[in-house]
PDB file of N, CA and C in Angstrom:
ATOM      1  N   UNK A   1     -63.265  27.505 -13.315  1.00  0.00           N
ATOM      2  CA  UNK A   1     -62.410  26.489 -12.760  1.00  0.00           C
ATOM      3  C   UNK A   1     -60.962  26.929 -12.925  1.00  0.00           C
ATOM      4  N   UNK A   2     -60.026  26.792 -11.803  1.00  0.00           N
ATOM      5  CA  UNK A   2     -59.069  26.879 -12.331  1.00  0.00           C
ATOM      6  C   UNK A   2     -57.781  26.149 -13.126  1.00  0.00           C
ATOM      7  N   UNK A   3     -56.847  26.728 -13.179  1.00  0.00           N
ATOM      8  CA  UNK A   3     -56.348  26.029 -14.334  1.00  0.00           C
ATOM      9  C   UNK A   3     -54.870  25.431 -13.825  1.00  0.00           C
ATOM     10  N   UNK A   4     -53.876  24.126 -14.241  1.00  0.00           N
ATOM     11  CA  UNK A   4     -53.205  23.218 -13.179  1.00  0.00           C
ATOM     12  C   UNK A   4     -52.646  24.480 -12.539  1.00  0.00           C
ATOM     13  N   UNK A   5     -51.705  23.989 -11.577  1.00  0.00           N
ATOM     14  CA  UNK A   5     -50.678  24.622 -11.352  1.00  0.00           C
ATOM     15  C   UNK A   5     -49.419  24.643 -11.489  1.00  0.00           C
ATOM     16  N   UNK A   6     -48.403  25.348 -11.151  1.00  0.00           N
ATOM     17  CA  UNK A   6     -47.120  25.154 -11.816  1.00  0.00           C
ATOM     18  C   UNK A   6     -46.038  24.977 -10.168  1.00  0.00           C
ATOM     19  N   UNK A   7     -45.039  24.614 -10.684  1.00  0.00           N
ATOM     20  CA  UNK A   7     -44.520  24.240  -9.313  1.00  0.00           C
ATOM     21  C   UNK A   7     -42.710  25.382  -9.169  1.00  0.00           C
ATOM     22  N   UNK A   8     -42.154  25.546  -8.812  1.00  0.00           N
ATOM     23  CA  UNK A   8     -40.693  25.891  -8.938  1.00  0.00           C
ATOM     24  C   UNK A   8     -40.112  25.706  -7.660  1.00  0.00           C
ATOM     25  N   UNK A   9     -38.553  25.745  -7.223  1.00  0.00           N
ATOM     26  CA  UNK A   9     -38.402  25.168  -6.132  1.00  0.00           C
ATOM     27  C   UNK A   9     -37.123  26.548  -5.658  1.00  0.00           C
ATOM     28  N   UNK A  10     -37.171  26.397  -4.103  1.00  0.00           N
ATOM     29  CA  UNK A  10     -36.302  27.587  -3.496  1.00  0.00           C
ATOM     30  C   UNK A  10     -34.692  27.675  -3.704  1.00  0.00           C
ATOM     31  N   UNK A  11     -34.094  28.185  -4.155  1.00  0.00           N
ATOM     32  CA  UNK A  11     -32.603  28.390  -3.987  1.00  0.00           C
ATOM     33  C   UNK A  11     -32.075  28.169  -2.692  1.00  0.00           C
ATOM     34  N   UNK A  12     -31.288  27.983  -2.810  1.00  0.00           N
ATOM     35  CA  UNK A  12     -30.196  28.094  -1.266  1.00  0.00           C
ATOM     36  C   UNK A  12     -29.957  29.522  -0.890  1.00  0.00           C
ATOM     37  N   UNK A  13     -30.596  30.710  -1.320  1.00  0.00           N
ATOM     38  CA  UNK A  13     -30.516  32.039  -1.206  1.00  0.00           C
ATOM     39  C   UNK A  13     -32.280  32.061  -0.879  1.00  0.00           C
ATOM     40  N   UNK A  14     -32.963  31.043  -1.033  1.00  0.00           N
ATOM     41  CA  UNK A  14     -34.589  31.224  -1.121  1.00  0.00           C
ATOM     42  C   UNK A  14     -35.212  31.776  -1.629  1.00  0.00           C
ATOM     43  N   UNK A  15     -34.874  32.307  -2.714  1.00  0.00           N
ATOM     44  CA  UNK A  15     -35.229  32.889  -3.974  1.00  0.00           C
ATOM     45  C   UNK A  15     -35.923  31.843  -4.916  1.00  0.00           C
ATOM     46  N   UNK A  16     -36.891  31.849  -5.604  1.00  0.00           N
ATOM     47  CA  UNK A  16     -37.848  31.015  -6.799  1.00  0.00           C
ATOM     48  C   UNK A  16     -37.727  31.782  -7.887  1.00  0.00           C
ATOM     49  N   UNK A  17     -37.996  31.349  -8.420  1.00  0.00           N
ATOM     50  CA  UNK A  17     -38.429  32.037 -10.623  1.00  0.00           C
ATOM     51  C   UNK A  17     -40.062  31.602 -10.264  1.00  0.00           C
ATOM     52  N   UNK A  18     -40.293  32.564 -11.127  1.00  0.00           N
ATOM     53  CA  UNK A  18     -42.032  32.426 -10.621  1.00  0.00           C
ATOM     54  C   UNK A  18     -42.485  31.975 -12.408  1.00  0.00           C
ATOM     55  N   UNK A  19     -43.057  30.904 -12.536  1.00  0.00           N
ATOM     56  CA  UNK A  19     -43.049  30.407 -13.727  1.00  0.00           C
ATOM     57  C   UNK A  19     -43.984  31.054 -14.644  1.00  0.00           C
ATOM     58  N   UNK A  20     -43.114  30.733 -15.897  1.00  0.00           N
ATOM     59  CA  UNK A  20     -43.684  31.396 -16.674  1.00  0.00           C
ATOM     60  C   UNK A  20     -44.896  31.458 -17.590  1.00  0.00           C
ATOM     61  N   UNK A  21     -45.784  29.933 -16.559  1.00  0.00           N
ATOM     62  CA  UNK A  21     -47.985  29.870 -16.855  1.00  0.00           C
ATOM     63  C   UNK A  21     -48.064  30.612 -16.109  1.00  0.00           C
ATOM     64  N   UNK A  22     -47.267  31.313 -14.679  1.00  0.00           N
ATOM     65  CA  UNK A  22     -48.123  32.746 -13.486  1.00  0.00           C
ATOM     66  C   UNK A  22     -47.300  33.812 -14.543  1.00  0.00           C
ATOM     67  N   UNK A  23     -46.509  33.766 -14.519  1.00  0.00           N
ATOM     68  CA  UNK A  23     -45.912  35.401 -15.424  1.00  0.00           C
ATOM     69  C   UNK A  23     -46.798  35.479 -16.912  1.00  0.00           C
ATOM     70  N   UNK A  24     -47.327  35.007 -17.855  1.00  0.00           N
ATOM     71  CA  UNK A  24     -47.892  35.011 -18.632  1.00  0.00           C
ATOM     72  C   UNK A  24     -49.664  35.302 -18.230  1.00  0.00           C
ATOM     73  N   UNK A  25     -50.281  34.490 -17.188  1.00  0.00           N
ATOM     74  CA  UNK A  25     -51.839  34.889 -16.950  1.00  0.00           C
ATOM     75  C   UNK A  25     -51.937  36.063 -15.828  1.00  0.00           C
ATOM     76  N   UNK A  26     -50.651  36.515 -15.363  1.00  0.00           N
ATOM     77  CA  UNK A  26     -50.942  37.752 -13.975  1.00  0.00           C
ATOM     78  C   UNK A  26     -50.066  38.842 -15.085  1.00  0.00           C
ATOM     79  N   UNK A  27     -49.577  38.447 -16.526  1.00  0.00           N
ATOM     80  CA  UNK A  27     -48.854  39.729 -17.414  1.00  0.00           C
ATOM     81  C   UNK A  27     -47.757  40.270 -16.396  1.00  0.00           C
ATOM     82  N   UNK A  28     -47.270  39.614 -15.359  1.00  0.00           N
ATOM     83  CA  UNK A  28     -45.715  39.910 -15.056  1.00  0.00           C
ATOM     84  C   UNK A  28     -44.742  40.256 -16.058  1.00  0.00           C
ATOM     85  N   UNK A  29     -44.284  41.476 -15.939  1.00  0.00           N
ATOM     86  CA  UNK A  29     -43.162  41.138 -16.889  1.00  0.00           C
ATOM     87  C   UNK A  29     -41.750  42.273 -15.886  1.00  0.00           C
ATOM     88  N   UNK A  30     -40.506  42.652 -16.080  1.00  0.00           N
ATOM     89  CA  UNK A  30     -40.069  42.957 -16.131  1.00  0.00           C
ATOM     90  C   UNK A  30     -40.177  44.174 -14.659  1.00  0.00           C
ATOM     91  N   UNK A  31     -39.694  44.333 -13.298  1.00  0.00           N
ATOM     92  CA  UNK A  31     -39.384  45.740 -13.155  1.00  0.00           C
ATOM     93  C   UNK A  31     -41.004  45.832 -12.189  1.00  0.00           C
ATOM     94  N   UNK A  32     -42.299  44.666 -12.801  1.00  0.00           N
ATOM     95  CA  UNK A  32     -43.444  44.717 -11.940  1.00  0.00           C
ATOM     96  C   UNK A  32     -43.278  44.810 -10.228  1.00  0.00           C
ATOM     97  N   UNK A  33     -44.273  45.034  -9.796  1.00  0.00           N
ATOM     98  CA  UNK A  33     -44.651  45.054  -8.375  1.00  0.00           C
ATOM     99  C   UNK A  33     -45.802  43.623  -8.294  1.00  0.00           C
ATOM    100  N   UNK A  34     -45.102  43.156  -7.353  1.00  0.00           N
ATOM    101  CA  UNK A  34     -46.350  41.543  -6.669  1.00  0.00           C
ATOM    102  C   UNK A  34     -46.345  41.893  -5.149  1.00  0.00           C
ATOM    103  N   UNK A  35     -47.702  41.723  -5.100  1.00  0.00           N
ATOM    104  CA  UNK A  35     -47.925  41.488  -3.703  1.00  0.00           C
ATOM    105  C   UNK A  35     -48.208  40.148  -3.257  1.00  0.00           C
ATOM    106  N   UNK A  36     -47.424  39.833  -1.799  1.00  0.00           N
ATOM    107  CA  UNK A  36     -47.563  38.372  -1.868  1.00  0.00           C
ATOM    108  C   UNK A  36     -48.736  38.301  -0.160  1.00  0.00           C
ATOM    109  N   UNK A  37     -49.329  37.484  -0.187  1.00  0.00           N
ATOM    110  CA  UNK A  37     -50.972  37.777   0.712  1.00  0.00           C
ATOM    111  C   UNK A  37     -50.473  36.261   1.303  1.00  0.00           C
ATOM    112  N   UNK A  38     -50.284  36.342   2.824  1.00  0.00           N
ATOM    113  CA  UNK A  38     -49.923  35.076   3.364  1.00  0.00           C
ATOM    114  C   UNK A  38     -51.239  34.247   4.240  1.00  0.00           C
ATOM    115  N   UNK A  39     -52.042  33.715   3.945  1.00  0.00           N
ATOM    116  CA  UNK A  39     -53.066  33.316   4.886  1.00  0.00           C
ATOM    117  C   UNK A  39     -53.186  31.893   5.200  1.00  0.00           C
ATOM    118  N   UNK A  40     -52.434  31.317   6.678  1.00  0.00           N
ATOM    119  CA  UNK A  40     -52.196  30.382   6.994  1.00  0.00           C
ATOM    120  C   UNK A  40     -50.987  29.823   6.983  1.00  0.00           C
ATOM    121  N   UNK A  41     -51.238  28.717   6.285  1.00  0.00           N
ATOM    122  CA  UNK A  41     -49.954  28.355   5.499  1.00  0.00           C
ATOM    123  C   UNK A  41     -50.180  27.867   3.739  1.00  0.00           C
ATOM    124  N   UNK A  42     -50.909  28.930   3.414  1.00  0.00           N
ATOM    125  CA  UNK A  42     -51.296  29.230   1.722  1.00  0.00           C
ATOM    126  C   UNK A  42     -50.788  30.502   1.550  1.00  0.00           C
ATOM    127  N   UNK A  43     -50.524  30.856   0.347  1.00  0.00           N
ATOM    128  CA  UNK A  43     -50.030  31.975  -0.197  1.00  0.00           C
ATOM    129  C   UNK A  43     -50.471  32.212  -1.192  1.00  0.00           C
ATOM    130  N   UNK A  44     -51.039  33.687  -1.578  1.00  0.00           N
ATOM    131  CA  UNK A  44     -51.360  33.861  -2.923  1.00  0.00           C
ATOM    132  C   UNK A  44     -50.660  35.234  -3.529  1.00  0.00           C
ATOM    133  N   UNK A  45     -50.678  35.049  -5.190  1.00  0.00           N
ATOM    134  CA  UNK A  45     -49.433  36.044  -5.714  1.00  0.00           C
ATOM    135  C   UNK A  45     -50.511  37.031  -6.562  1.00  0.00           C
ATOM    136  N   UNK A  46     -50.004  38.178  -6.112  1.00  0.00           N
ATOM    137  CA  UNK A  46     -51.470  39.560  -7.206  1.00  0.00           C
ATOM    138  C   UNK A  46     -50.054  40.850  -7.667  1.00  0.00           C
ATOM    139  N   UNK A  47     -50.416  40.528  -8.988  1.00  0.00           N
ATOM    140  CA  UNK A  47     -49.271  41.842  -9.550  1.00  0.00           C
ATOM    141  C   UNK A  47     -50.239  43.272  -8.941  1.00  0.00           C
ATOM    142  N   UNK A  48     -49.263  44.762  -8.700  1.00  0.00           N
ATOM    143  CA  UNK A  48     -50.074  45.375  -8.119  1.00  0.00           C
ATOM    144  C   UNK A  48     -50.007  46.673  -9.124  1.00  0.00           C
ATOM    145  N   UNK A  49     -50.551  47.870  -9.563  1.00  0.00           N
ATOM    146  CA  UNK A  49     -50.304  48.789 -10.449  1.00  0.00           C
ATOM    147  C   UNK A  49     -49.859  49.802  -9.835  1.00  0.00           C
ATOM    148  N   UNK A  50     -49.132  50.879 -10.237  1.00  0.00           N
ATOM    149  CA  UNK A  50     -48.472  52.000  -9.713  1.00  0.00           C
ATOM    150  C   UNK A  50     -49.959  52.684  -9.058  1.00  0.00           C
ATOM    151  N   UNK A  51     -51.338  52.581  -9.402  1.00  0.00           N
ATOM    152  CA  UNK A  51     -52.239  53.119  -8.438  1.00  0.00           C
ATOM    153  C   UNK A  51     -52.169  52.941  -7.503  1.00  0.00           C
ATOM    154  N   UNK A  52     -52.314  51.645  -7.405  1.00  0.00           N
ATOM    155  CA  UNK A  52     -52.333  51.040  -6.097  1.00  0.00           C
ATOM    156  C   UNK A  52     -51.029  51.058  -5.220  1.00  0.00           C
ATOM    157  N   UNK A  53     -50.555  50.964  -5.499  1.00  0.00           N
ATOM    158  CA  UNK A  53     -48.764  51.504  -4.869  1.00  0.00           C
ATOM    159  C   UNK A  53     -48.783  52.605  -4.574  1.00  0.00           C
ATOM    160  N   UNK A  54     -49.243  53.948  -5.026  1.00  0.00           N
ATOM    161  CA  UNK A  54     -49.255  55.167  -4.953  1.00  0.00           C
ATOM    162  C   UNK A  54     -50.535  55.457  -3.773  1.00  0.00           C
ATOM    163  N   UNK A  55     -50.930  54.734  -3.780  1.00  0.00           N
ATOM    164  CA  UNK A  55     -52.726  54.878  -2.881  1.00  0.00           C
ATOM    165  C   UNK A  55     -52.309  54.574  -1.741  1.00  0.00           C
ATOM    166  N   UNK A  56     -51.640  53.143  -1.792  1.00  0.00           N
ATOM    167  CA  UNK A  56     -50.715  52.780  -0.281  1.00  0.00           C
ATOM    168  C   UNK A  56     -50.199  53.263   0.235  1.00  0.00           C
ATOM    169  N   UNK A  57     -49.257  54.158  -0.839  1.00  0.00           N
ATOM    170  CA  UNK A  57     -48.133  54.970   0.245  1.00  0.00           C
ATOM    171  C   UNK A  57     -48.821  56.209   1.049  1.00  0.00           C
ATOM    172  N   UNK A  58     -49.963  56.766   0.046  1.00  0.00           N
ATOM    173  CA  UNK A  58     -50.413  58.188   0.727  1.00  0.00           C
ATOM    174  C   UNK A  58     -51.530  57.642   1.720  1.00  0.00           C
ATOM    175  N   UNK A  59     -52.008  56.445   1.230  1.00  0.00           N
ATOM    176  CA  UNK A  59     -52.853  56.080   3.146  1.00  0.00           C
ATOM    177  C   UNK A  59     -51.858  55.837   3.910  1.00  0.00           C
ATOM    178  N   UNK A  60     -50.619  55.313   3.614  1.00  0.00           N
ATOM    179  CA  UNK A  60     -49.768  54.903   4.879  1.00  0.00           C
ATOM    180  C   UNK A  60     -49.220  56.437   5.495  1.00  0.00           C
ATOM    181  N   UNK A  61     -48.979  57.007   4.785  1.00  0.00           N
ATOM    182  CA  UNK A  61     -48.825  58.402   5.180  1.00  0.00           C
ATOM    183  C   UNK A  61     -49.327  59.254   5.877  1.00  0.00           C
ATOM    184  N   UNK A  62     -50.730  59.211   5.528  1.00  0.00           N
ATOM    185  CA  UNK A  62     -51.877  59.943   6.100  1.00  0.00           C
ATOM    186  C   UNK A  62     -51.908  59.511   7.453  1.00  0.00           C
ATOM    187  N   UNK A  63     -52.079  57.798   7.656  1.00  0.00           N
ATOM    188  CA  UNK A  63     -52.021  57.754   8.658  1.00  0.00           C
ATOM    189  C   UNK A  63     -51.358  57.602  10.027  1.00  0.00           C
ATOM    190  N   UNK A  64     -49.686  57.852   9.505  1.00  0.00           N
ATOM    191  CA  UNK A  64     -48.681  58.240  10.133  1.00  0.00           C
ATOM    192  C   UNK A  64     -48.911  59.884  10.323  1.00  0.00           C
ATOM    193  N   UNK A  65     -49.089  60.460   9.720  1.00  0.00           N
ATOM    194  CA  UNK A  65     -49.645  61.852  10.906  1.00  0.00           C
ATOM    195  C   UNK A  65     -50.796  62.361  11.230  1.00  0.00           C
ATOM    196  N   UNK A  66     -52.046  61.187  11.143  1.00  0.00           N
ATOM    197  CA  UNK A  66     -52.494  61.425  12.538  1.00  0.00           C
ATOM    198  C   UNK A  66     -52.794  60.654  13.989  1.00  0.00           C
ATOM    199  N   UNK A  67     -53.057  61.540  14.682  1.00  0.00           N
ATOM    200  CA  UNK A  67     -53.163  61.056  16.209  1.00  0.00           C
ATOM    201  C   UNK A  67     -53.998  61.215  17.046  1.00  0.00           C
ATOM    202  N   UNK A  68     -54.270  60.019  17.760  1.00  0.00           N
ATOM    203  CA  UNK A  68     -55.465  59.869  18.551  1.00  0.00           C
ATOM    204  C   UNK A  68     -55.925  61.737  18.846  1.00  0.00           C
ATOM    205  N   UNK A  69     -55.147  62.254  19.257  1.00  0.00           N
ATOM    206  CA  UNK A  69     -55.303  63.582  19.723  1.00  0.00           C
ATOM    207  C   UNK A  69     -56.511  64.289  18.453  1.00  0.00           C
ATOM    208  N   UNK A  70     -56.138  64.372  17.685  1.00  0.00           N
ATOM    209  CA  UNK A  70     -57.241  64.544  16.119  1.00  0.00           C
ATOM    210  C   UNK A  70     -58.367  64.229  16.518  1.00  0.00           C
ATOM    211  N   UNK A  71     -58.830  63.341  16.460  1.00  0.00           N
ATOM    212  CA  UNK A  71     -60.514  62.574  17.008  1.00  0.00           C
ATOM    213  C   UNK A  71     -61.174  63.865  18.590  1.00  0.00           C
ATOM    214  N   UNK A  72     -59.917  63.837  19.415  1.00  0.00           N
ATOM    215  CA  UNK A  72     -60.414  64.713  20.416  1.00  0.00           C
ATOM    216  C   UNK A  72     -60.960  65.950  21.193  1.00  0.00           C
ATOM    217  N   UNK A  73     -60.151  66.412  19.872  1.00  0.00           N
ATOM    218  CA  UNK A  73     -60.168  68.178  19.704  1.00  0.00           C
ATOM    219  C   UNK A  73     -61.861  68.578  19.250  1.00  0.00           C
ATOM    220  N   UNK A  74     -61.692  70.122  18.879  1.00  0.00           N
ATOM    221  CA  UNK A  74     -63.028  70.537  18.281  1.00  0.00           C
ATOM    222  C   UNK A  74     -63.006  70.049  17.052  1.00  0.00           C
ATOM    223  N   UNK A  75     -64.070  69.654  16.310  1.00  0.00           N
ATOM    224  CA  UNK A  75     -63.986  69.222  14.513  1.00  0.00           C
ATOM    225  C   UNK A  75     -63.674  70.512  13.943  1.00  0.00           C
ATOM    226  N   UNK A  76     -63.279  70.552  12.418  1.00  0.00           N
ATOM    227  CA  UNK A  76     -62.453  71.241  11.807  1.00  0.00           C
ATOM    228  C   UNK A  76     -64.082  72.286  11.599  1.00  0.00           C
ATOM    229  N   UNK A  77     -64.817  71.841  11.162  1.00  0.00           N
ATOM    230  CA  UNK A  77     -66.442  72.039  11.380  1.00  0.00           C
ATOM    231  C   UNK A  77     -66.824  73.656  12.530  1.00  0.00           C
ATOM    232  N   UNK A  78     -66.597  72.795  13.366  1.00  0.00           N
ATOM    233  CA  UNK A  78     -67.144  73.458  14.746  1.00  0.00           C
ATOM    234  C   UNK A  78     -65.655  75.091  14.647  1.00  0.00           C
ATOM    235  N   UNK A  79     -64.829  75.081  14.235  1.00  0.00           N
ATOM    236  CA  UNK A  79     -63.300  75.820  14.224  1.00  0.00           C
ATOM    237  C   UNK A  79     -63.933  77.030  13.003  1.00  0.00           C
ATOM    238  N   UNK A  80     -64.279  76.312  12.174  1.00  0.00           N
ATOM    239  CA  UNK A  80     -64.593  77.206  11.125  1.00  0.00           C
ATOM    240  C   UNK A  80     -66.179  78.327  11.499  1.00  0.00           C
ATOM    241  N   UNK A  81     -66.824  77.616  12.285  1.00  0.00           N
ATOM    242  CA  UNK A  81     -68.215  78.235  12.519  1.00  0.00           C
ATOM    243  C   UNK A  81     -67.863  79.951  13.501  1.00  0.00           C
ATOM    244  N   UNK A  82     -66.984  79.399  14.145  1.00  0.00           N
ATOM    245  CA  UNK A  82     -66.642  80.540  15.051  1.00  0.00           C
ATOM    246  C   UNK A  82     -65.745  81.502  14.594  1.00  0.00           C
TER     247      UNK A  82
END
């Protein structure tokens, strides 16, 4: 079950303090990474670890250079046989 919730309210810059029952049970502290997951009009908050940050960037990477053209060609497979 979960446990109440906590409330905080937006600045005139729209900035919040994220209270400190979520910074204490998600171990926020200092300098962290949160990912914020928007579905609907609910929101949910997940601290994220330098793995996962590091995993993101090199799939986002990866798949910034390649291109449909890749899939079309001979496989890397079929290149090596000959």
């Amino acid at each position: 079950m979960s446990k109440p919730s906590a409330t905080s309210k937006a600045s005139k810059k729209n900035q919040t303090t994220i209270p400190a029952r979520v910074r204490r049970a998600l171990g926020i502290a200092k300098g962290d990474t949160l990912l914020w997951v928007i579905d609907g009009n609910e929101v949910s908050l997940r601290k994220i670890s330098k793995v996962d940050i590091n995993w993101s960037k090199t799939s986002e990477m990866s798949l910034l250079e390649w291109t449909p053209e890749d899939d079309e060609g001979e496989s890397y497979v079929e290149a090596k046989a000959r």
